[in-house]
N, C-alpha and C. Protein backbone atom coordinates (compact mmCIF):
# COMPACT_ATOMS: atom_id res chain seq x y z
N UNK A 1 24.04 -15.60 17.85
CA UNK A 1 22.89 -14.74 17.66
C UNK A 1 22.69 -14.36 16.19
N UNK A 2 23.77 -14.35 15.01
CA UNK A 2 24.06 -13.89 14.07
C UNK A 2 24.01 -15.19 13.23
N UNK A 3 23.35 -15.00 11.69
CA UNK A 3 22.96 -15.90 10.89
C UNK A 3 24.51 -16.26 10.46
N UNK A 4 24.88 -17.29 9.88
CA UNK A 4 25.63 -18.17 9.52
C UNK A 4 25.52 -18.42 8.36
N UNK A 5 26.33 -18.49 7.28
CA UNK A 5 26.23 -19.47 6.10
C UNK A 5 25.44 -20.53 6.15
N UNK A 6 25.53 -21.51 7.44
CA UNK A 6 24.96 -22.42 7.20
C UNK A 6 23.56 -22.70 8.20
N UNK A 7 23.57 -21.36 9.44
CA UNK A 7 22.41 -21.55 9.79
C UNK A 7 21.82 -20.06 9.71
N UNK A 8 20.77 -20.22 10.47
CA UNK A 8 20.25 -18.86 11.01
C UNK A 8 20.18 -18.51 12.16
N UNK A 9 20.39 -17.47 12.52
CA UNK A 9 20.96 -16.73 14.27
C UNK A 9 19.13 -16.85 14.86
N UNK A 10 19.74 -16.91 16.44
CA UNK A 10 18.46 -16.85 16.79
C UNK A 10 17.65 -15.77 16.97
N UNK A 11 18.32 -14.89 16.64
CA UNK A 11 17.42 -13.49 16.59
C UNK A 11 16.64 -14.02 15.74
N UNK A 12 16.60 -14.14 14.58
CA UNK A 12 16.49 -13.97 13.37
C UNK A 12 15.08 -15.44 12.99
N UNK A 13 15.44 -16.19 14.27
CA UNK A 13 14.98 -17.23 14.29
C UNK A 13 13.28 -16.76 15.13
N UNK A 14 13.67 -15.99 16.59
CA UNK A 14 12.97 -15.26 17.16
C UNK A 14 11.58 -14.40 16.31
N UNK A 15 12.39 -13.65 15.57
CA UNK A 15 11.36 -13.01 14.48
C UNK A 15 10.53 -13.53 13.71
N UNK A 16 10.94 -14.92 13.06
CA UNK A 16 10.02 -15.34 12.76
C UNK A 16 9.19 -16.27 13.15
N UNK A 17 9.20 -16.62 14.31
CA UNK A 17 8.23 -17.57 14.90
C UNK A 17 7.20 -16.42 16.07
N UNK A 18 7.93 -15.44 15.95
CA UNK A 18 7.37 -14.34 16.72
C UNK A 18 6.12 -13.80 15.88
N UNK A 19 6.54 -13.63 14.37
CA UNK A 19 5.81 -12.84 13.68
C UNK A 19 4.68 -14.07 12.96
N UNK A 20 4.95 -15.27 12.88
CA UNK A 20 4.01 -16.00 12.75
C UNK A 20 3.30 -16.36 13.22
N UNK A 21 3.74 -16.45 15.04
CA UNK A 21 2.52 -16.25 15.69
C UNK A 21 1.18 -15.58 16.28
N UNK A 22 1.86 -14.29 15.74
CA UNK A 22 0.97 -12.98 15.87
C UNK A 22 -0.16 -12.84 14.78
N UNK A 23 0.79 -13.34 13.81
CA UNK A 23 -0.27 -13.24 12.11
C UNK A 23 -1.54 -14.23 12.90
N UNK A 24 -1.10 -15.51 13.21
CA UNK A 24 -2.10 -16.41 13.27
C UNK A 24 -2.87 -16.37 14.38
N UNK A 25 -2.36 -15.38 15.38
CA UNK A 25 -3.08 -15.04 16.33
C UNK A 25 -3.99 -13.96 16.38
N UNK A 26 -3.57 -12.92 15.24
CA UNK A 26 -4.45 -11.54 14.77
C UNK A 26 -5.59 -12.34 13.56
N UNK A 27 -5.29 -13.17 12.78
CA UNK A 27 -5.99 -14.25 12.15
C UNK A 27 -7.29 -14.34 12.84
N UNK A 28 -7.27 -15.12 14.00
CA UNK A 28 -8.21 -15.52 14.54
C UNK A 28 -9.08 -14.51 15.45
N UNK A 29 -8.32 -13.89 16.24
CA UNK A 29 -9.10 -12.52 16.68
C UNK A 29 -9.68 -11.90 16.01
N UNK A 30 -9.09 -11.49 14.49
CA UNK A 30 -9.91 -10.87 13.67
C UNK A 30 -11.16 -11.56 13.09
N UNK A 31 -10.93 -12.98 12.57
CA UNK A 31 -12.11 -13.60 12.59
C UNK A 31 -13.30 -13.66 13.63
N UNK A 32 -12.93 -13.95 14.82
CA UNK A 32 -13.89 -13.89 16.48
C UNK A 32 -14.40 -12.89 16.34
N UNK A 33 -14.13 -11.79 15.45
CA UNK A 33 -14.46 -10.01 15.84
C UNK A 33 -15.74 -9.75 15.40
N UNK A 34 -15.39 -9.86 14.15
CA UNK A 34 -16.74 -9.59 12.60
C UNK A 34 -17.85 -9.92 13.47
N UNK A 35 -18.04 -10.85 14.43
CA UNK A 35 -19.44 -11.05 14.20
C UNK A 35 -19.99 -10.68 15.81
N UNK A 36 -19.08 -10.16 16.11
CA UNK A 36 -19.46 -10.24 18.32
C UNK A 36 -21.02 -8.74 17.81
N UNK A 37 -21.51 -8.78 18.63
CA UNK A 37 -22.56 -7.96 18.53
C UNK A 37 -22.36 -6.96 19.91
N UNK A 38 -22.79 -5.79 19.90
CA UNK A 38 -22.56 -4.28 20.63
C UNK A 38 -22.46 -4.84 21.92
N UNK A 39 -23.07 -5.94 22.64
CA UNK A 39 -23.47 -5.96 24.03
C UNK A 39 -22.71 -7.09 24.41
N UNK A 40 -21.57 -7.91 23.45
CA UNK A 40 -20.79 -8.57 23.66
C UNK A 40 -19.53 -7.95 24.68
N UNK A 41 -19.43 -8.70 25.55
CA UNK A 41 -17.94 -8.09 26.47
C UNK A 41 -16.56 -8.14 25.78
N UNK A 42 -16.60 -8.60 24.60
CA UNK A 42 -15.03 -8.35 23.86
C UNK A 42 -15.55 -7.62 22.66
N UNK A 43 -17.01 -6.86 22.46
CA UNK A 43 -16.90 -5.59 21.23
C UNK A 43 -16.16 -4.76 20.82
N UNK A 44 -15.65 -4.09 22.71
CA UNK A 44 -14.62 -3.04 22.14
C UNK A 44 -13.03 -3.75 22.46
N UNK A 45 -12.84 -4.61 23.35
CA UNK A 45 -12.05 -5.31 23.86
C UNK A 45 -11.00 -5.84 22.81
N UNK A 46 -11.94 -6.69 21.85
CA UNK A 46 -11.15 -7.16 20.73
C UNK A 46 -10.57 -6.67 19.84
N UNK A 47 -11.35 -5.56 19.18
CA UNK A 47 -11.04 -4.50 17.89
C UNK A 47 -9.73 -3.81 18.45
N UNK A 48 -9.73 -3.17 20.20
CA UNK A 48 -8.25 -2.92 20.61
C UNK A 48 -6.84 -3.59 20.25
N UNK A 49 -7.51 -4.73 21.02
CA UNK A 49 -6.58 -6.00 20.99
C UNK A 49 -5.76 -6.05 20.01
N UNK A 50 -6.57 -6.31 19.09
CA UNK A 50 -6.18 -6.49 17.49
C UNK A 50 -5.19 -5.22 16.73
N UNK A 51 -5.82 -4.37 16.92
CA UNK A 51 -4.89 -2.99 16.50
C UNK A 51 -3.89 -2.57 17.03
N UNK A 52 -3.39 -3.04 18.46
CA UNK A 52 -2.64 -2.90 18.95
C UNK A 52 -1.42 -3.90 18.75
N UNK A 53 -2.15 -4.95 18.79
CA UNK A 53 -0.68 -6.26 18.25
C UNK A 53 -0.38 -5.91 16.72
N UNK A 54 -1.65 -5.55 16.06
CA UNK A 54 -1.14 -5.09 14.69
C UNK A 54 -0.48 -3.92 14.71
N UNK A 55 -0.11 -2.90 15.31
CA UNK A 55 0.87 -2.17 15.52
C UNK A 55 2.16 -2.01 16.08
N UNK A 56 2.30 -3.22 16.90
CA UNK A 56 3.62 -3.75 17.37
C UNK A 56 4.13 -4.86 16.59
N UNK A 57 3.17 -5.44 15.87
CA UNK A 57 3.91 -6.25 15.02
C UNK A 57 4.42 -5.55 13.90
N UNK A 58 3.73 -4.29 13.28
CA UNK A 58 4.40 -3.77 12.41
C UNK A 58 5.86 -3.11 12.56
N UNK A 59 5.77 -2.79 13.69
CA UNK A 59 7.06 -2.09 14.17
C UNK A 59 8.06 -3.16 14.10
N UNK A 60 7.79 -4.58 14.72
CA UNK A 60 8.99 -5.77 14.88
C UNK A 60 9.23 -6.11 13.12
N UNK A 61 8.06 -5.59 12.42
CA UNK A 61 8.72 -6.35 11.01
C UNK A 61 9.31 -5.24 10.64
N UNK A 62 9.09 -4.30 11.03
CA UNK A 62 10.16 -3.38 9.74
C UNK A 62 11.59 -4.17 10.67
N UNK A 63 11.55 -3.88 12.39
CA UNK A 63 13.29 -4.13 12.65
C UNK A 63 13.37 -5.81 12.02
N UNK A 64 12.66 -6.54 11.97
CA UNK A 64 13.01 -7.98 11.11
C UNK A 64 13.72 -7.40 9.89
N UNK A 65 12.82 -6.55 8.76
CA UNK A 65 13.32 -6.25 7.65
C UNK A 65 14.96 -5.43 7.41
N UNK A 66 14.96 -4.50 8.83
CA UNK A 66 16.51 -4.22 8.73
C UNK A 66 17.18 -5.24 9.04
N UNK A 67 17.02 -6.01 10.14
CA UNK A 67 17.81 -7.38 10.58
C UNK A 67 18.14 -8.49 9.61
N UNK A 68 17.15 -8.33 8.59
CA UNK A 68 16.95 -9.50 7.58
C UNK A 68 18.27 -9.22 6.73
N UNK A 69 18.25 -8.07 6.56
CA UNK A 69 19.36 -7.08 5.77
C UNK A 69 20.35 -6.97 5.82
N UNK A 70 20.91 -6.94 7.30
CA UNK A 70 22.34 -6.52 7.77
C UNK A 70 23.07 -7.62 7.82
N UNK A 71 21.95 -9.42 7.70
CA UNK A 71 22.59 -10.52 8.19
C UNK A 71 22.77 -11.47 7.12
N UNK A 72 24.00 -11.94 6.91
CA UNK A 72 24.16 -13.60 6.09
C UNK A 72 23.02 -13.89 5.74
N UNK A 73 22.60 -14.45 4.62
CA UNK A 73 21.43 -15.82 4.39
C UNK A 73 22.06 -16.51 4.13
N UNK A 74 21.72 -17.77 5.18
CA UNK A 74 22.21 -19.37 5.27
C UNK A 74 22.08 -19.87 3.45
N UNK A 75 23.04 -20.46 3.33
CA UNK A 75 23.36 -21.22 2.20
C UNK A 75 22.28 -22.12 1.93
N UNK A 76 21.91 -22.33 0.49
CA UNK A 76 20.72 -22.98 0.02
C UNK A 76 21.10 -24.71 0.56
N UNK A 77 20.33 -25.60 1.27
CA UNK A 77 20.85 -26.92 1.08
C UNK A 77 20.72 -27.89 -0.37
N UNK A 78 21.86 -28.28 -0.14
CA UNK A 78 22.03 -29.26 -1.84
C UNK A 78 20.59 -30.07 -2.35
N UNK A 79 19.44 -30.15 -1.28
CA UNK A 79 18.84 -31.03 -1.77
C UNK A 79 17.56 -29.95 -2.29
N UNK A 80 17.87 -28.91 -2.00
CA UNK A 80 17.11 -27.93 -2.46
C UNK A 80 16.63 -27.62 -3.85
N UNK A 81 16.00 -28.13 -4.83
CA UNK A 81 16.32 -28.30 -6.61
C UNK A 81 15.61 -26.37 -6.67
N UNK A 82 16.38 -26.21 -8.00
CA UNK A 82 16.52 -24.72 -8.65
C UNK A 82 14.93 -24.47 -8.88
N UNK A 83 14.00 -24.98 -8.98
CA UNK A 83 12.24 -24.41 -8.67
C UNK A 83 11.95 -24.46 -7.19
N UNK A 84 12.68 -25.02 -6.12
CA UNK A 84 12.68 -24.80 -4.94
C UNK A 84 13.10 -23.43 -4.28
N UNK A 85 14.15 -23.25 -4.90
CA UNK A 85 14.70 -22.15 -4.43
C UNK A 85 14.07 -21.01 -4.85
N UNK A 86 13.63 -20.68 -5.71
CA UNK A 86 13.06 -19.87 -6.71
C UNK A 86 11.66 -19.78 -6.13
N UNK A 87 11.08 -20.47 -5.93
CA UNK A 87 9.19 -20.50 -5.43
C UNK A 87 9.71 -19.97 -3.84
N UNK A 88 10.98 -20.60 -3.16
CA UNK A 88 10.60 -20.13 -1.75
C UNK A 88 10.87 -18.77 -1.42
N UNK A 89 11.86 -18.63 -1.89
CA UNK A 89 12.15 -16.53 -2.54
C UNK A 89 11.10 -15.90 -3.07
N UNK A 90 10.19 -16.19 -4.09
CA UNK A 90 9.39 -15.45 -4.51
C UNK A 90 7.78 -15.45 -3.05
N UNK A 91 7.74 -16.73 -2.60
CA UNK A 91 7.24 -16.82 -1.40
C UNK A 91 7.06 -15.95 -0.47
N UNK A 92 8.85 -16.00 -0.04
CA UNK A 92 8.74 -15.00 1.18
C UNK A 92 8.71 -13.66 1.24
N UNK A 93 9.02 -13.24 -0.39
CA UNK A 93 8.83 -11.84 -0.76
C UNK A 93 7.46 -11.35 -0.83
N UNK A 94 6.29 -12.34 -1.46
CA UNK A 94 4.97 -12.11 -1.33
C UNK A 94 4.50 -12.27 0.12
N UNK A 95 5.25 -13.19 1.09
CA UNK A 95 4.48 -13.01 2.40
C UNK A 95 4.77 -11.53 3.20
N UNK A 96 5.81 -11.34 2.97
CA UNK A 96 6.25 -9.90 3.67
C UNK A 96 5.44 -8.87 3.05
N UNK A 97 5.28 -8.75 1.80
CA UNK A 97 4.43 -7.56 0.37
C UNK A 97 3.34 -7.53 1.77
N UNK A 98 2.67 -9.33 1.77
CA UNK A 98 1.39 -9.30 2.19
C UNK A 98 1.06 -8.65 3.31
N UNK A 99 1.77 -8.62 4.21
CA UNK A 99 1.58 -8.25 5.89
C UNK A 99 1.86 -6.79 6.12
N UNK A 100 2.70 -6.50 5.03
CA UNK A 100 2.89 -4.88 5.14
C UNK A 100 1.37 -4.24 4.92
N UNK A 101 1.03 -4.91 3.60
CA UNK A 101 -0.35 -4.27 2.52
C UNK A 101 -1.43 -4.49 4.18
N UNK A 102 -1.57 -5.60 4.39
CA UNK A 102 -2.42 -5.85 5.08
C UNK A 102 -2.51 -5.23 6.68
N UNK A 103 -1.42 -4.58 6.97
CA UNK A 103 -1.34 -4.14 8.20
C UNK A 103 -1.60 -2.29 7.36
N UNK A 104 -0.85 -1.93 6.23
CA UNK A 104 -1.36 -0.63 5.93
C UNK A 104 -2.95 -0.33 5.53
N UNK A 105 -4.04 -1.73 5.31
CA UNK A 105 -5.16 -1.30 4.95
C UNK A 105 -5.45 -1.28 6.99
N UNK A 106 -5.18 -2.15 7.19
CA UNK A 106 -5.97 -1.97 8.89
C UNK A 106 -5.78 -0.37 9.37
N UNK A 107 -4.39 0.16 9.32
CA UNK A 107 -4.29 1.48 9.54
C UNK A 107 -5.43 2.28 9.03
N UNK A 108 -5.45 2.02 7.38
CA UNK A 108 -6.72 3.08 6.51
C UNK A 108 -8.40 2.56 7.12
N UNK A 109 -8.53 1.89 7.45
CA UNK A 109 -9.80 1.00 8.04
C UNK A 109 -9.60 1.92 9.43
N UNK A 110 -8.79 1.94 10.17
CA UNK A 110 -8.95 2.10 11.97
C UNK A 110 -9.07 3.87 11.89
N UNK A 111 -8.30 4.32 10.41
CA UNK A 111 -8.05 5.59 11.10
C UNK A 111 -9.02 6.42 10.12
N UNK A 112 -9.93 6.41 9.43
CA UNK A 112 -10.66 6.90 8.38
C UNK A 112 -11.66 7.90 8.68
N UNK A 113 -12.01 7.87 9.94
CA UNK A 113 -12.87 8.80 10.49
C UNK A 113 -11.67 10.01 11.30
N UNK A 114 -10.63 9.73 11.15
CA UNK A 114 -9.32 10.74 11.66
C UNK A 114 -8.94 10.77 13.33
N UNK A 115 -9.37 9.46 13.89
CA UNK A 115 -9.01 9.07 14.93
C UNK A 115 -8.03 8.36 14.97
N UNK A 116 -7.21 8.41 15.99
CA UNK A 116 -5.79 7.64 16.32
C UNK A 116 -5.69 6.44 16.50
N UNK A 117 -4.97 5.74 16.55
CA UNK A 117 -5.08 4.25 17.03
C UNK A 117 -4.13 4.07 18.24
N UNK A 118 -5.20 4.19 19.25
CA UNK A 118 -4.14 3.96 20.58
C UNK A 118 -4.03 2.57 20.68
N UNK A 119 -2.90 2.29 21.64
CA UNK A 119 -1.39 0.96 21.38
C UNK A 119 -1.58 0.62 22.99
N UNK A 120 -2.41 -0.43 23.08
CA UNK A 120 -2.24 -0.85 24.81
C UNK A 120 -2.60 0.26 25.88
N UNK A 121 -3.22 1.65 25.29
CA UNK A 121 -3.27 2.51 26.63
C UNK A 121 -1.89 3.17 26.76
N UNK A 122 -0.81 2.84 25.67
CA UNK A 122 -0.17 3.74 26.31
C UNK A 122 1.14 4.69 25.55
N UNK A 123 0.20 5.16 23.82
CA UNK A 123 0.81 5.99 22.92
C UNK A 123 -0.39 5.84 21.71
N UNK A 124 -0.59 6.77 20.99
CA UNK A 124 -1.62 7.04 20.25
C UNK A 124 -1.09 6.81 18.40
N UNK A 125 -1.36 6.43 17.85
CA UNK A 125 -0.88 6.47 16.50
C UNK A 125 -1.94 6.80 15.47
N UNK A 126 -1.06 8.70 15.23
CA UNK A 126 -2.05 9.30 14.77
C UNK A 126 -2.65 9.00 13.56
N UNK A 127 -3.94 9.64 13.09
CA UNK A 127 -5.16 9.23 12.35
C UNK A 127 -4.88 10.41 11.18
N UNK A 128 -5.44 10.57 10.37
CA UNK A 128 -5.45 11.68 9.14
C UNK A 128 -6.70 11.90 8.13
N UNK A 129 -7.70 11.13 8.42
CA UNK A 129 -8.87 10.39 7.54
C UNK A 129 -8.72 10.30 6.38
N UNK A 130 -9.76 10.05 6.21
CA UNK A 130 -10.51 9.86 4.83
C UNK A 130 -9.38 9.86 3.49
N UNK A 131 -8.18 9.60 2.52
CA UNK A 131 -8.13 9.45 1.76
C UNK A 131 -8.87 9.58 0.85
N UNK A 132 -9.74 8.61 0.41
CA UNK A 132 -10.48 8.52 -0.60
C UNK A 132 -11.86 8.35 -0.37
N UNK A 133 -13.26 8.84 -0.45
CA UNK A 133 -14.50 7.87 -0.41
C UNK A 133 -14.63 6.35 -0.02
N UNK A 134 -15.18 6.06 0.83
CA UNK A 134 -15.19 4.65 1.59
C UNK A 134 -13.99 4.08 1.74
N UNK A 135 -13.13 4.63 2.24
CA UNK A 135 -12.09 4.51 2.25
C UNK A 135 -11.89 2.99 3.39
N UNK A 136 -12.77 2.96 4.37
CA UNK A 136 -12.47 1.87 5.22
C UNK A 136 -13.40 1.23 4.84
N UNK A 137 -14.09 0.96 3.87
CA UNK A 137 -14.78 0.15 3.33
C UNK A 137 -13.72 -0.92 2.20
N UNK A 138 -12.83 -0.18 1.62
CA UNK A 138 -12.40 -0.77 0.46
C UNK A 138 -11.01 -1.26 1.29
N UNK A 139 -10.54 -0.21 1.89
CA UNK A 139 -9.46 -1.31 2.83
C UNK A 139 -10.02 -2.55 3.65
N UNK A 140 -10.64 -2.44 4.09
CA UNK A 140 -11.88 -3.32 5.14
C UNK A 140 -11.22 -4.77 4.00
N UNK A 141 -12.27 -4.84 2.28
CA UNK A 141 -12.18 -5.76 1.77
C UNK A 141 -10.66 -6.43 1.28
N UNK A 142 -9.82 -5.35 1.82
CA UNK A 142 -8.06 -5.54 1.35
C UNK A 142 -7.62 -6.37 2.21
N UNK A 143 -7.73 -5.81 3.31
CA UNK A 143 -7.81 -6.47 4.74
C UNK A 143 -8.09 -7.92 5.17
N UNK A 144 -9.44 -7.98 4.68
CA UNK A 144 -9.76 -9.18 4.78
C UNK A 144 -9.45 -10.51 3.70
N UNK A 145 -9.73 -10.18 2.59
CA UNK A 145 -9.12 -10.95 1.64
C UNK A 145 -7.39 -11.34 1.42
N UNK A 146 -6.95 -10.11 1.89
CA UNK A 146 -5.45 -10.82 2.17
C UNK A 146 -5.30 -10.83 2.90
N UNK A 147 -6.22 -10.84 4.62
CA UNK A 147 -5.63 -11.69 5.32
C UNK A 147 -5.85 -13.72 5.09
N UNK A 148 -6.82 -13.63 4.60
CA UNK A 148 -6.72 -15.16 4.09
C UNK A 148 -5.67 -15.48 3.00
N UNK A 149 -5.76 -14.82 2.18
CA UNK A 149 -4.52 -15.80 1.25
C UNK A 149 -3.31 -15.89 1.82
N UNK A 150 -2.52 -14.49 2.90
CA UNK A 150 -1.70 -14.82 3.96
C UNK A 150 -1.63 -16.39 4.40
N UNK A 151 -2.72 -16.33 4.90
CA UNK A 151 -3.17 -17.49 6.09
C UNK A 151 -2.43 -19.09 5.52
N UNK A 152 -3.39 -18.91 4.30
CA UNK A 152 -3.13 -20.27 3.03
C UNK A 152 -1.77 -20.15 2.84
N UNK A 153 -1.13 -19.04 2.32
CA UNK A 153 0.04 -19.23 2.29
C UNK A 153 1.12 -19.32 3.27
N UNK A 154 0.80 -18.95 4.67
CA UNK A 154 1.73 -19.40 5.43
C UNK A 154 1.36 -20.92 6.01
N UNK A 155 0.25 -21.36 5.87
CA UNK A 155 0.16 -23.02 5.93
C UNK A 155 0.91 -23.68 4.68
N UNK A 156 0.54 -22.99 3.62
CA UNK A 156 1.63 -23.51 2.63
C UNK A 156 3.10 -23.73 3.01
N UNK A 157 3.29 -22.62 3.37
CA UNK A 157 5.27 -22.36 3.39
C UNK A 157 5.41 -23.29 4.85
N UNK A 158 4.07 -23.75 6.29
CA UNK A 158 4.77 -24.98 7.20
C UNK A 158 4.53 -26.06 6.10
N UNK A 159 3.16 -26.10 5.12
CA UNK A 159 3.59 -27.76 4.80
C UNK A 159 4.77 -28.13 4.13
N UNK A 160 5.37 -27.15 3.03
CA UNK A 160 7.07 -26.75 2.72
C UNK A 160 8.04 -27.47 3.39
N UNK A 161 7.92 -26.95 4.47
CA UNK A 161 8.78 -26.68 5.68
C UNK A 161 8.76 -28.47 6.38
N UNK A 162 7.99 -28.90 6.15
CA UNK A 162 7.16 -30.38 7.03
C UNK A 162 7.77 -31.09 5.54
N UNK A 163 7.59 -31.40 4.65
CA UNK A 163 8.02 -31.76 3.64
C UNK A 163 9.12 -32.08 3.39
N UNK A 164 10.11 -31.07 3.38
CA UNK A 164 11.47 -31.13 3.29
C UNK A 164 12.21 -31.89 4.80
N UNK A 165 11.52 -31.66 5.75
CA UNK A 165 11.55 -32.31 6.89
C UNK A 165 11.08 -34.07 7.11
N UNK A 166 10.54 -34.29 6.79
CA UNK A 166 9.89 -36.32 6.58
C UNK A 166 10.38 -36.38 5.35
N UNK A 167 9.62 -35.66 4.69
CA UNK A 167 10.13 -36.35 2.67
C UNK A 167 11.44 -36.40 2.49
N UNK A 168 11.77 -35.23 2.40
CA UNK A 168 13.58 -35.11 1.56
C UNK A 168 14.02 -35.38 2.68
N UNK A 169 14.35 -35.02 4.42
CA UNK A 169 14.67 -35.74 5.64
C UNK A 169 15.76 -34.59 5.29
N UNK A 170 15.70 -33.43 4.98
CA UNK A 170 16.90 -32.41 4.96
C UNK A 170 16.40 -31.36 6.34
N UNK A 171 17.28 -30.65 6.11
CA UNK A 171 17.58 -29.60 7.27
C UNK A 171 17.02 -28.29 7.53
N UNK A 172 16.22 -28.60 6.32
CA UNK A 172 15.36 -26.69 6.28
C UNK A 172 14.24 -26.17 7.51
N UNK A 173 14.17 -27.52 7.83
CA UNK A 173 13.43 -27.21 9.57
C UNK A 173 14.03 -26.92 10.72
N UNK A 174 14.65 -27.82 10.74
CA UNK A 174 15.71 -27.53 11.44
C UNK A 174 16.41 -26.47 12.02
N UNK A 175 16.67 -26.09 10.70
CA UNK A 175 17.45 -24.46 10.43
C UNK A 175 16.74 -23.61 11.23
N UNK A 176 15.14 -23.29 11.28
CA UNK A 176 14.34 -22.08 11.43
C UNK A 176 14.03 -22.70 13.30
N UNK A 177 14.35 -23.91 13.54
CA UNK A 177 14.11 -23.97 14.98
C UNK A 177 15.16 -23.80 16.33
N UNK A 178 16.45 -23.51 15.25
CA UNK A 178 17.24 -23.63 16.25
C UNK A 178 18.61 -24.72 16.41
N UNK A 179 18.01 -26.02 15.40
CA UNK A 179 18.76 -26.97 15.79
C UNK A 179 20.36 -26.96 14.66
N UNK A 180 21.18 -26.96 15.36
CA UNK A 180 22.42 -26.51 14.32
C UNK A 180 22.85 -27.60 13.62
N UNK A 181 23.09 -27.64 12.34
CA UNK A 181 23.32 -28.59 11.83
C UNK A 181 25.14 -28.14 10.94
N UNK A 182 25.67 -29.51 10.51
CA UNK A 182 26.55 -29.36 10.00
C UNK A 182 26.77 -28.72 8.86
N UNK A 183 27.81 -28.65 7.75
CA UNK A 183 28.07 -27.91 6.52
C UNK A 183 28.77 -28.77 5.36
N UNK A 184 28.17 -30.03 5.56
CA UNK A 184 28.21 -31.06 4.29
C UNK A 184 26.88 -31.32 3.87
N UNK A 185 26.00 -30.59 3.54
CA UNK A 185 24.60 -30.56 2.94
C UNK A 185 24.28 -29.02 2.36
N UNK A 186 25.47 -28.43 2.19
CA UNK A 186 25.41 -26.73 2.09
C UNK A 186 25.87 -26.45 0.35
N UNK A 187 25.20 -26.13 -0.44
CA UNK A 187 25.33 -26.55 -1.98
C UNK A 187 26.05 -24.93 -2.05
């Protein structure tokens, strides 16, 4: 269950295929949303939807972020060159920045008029308004603009991932699916 020098635990494995699927699934809901009009049957349906997975996903990334913390990181593989390592660290530090920023403007967007954001029907997450003047206007554009460069960049980090997998024919896919590999490719 617990990351390894040479792999990663499947918790750990869990989290992130968990949390990538949600991004790319709040992705697209949020896109479907913008444009449904008042008399559409997913008007209010969707905007729920959405705020609600974006609130349980925030909760699973902070416990990712303690989990991330408490556990080993698997050993770099040898075929990994020193701008590899370096771009995929600075990577995953900007994808995490991103999803936090981007899940704290949805909060300032949902809650700006000082209403709560209820979670599935069944706990409320309270509201405080207004901050600043247009306040869910300017998160609104935070929101949206980084949820796309997110997007790009987590297609970036699978084509990465696909790359090192056919091209270099190393193990860094591997690693994040589960499949255990040995510890003569571990630099």
């Amino acid at each position: 269950m617990n990351n390894t020098q040479t792999n990663y635990g499947y918790i750990s494995i869990f989290f992130h295929w968990l949390a990538a699927l949600s991004i790319f699934a709040l992705f697209a809901l949020g896109y479907y949303m913008v444009d449904l009009t008042y008399y559409h049957t997913w008007y209010k349906t969707a905007p729920e939807l959405h705020k609600s997975v974006g609130i349980v996903l925030f909760a699973l990334m902070l416990i990712r972020l303690i989990w991330r913390y408490k556990q080993v990181t698997p050993e770099h593989l040898a075929s990994h060159s020193t701008l590899e390592r370096k771009a995929g660290k600075l990577i995953h530090t900007v994808l995490y920045a991103m999803i936090f920023i981007i899940m704290s403007a949805g909060y300032l967007i949902s809650t700006a008029d000082g209403r709560g954001i209820e979670v599935f029907e069944l706990f409320v997450i309270p509201g405080f308004g207004a901050f600043i003047e247009n306040q869910e206007d300017l998160a609104g554009l935070i929101h949206k603009w980084l949820a796309y460069v997110l997007v790009a960049l987590a297609l970036l980090h699978a084509l990465a991932a696909l790359k090192h997998h056919f091209i270099d024919k190393d193990n860094t896919l591997n690693r994040m699916i589960g499949k255990r590999q040995n510890t003569n490719n571990i630099r």
